[in-house]
Protein backbone atom coordinates (compact mmCIF):
# COMPACT_ATOMS: atom_id res chain seq x y z
CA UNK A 1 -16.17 -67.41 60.50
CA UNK A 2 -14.10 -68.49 57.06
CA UNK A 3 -14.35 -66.26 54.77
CA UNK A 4 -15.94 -67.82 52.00
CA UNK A 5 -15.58 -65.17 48.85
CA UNK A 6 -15.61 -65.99 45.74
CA UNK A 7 -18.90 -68.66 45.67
CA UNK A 8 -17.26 -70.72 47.88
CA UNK A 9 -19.64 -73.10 49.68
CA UNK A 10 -18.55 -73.04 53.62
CA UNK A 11 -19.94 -76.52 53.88
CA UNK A 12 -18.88 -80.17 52.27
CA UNK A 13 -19.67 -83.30 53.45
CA UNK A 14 -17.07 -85.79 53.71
CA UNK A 15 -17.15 -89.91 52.59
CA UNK A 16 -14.93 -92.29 52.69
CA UNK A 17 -15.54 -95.59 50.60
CA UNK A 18 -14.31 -98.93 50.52
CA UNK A 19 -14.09 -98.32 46.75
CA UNK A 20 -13.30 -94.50 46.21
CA UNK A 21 -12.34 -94.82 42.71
CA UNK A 22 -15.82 -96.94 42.16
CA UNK A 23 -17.54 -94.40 44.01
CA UNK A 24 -16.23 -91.21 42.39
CA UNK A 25 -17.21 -92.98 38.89
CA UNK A 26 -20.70 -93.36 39.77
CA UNK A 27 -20.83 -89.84 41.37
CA UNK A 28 -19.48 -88.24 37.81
CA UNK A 29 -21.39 -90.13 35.38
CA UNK A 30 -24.34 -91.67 37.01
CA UNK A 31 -25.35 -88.33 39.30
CA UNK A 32 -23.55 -85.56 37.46
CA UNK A 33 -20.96 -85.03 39.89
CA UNK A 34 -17.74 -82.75 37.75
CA UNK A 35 -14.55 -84.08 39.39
CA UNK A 36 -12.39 -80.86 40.46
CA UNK A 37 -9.31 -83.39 41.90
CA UNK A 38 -7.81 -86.86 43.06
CA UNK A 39 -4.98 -87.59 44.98
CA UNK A 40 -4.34 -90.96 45.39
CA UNK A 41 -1.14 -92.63 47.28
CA UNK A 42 1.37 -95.13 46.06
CA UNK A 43 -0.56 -97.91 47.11
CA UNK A 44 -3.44 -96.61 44.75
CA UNK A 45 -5.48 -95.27 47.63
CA UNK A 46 -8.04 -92.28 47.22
CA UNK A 47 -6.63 -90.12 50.10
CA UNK A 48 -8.89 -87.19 48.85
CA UNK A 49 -11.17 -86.24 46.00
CA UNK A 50 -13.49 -83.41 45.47
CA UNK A 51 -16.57 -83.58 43.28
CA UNK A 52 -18.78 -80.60 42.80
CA UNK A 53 -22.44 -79.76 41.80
CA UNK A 54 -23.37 -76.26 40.62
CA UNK A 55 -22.22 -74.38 43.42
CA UNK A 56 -21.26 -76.94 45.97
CA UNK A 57 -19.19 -80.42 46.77
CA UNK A 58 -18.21 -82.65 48.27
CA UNK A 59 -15.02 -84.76 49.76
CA UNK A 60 -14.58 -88.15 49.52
CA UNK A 61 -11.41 -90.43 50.16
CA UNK A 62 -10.94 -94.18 50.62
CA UNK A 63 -11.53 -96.12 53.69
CA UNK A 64 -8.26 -97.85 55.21
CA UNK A 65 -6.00 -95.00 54.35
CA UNK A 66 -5.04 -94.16 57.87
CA UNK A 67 -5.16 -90.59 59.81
CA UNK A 68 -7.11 -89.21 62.10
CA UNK A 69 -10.28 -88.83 59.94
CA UNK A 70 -10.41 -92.42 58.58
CA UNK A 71 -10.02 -93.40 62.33
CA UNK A 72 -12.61 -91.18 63.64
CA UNK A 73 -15.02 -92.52 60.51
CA UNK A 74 -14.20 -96.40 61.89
CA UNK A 75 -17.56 -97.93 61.94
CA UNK A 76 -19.66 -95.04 61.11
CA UNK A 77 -22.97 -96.07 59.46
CA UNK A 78 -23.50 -94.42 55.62
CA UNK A 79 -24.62 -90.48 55.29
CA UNK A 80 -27.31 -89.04 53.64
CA UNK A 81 -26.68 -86.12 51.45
CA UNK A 82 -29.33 -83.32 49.69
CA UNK A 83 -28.12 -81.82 46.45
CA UNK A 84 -30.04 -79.31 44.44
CA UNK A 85 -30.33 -79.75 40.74
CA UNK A 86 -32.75 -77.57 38.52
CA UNK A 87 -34.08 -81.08 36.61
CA UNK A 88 -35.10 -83.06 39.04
CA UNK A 89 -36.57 -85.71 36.16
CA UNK A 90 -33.91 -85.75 34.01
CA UNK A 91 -31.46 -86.16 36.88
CA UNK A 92 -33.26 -89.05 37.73
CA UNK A 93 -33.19 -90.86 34.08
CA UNK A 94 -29.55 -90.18 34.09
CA UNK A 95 -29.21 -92.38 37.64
CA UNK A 96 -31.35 -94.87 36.21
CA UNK A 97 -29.87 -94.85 32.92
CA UNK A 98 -26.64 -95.88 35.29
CA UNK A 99 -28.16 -98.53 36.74
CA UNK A 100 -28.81 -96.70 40.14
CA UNK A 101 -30.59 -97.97 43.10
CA UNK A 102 -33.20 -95.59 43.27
CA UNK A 103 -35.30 -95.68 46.53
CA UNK A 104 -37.88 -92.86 45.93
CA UNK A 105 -38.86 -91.73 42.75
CA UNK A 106 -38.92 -88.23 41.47
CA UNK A 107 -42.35 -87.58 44.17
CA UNK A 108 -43.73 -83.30 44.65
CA UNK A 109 -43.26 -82.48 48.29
CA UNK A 110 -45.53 -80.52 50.30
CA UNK A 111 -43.32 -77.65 50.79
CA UNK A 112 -42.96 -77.28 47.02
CA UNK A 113 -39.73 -79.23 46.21
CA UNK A 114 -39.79 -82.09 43.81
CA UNK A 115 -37.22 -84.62 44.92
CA UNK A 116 -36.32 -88.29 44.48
CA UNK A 117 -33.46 -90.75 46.76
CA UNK A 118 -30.67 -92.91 45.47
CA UNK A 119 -28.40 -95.00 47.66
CA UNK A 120 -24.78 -95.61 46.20
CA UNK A 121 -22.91 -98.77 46.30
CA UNK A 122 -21.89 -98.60 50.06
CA UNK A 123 -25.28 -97.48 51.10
CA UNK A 124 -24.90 -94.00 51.59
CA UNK A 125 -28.44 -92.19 50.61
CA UNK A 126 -28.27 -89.33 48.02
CA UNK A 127 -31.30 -87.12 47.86
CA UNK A 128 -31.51 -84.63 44.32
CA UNK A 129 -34.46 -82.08 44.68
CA UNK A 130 -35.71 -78.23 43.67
CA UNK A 131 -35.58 -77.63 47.87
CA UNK A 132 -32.75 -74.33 48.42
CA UNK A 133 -32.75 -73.40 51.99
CA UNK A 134 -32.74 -69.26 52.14
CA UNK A 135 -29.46 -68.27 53.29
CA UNK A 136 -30.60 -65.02 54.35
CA UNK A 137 -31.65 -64.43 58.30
């Protein structure tokens, strides 16, 4: 097991885009993503970014770039990531301030969260909500 001290999450979900840079611009200003870093290649490539949310992230890069990753990615359909934020409604004006395709909005779930779904501009499906698995066994 990695140690993960300090905070650190132990999981992050991984993109690529065919747009990276458009992608990591909606993440920060549209769904209140904090960029932590960007390195991008000669050729103006994303070749990987990391974006956090309170006490997680996520790693994104640009599609095309080459390596193992982007090969094993090759055709893979969009994700679907959950991200817990403390104001679920004003989370959601901020999206739709953006001009964000939302696809559910801010609905009360039976098992207590309050969540709503956005898809980004390469169809990947971003779900904000109260819902924080226990970590604890």
């Amino acid at each position: 097991m990695a140690d993960t001290g300090g905070g650190r999450p132990s999981v992050y979900p991984s993109l690529l885009y065919t747009d990276a840079k458009a992608a990591i611009k909606l993440l920060t200003e549209a769904l209140g993503f904090t960029e932590l870093t960007v390195y991008e290649g000669e050729d103006g490539l994303v070749h990987h970014a990391e974006l956090v949310q309170g006490n997680g992230a996520v790693m994104l890069g640009s599609k095309g770039r080459g390596g193992r990753f982007d090969e094993a990615m090759r055709g893979a359909g969009p994700v679907g990531v959950y991200v817990v934020v403390d104001d679920v409604d004003g989370h959601y004006q901020r999206a739709v301030d953006h001009g964000v395709e939302i696809l559910m909005p801010p609905t009360d779930q039976d098992y207590g969260s309050r969540d709503y779904m956005a898809r980004d501009a390469e169809g990947n499906i971003w779900s904000f909500g109260t819902y924080a698995p226990r970590m604890e066994g």
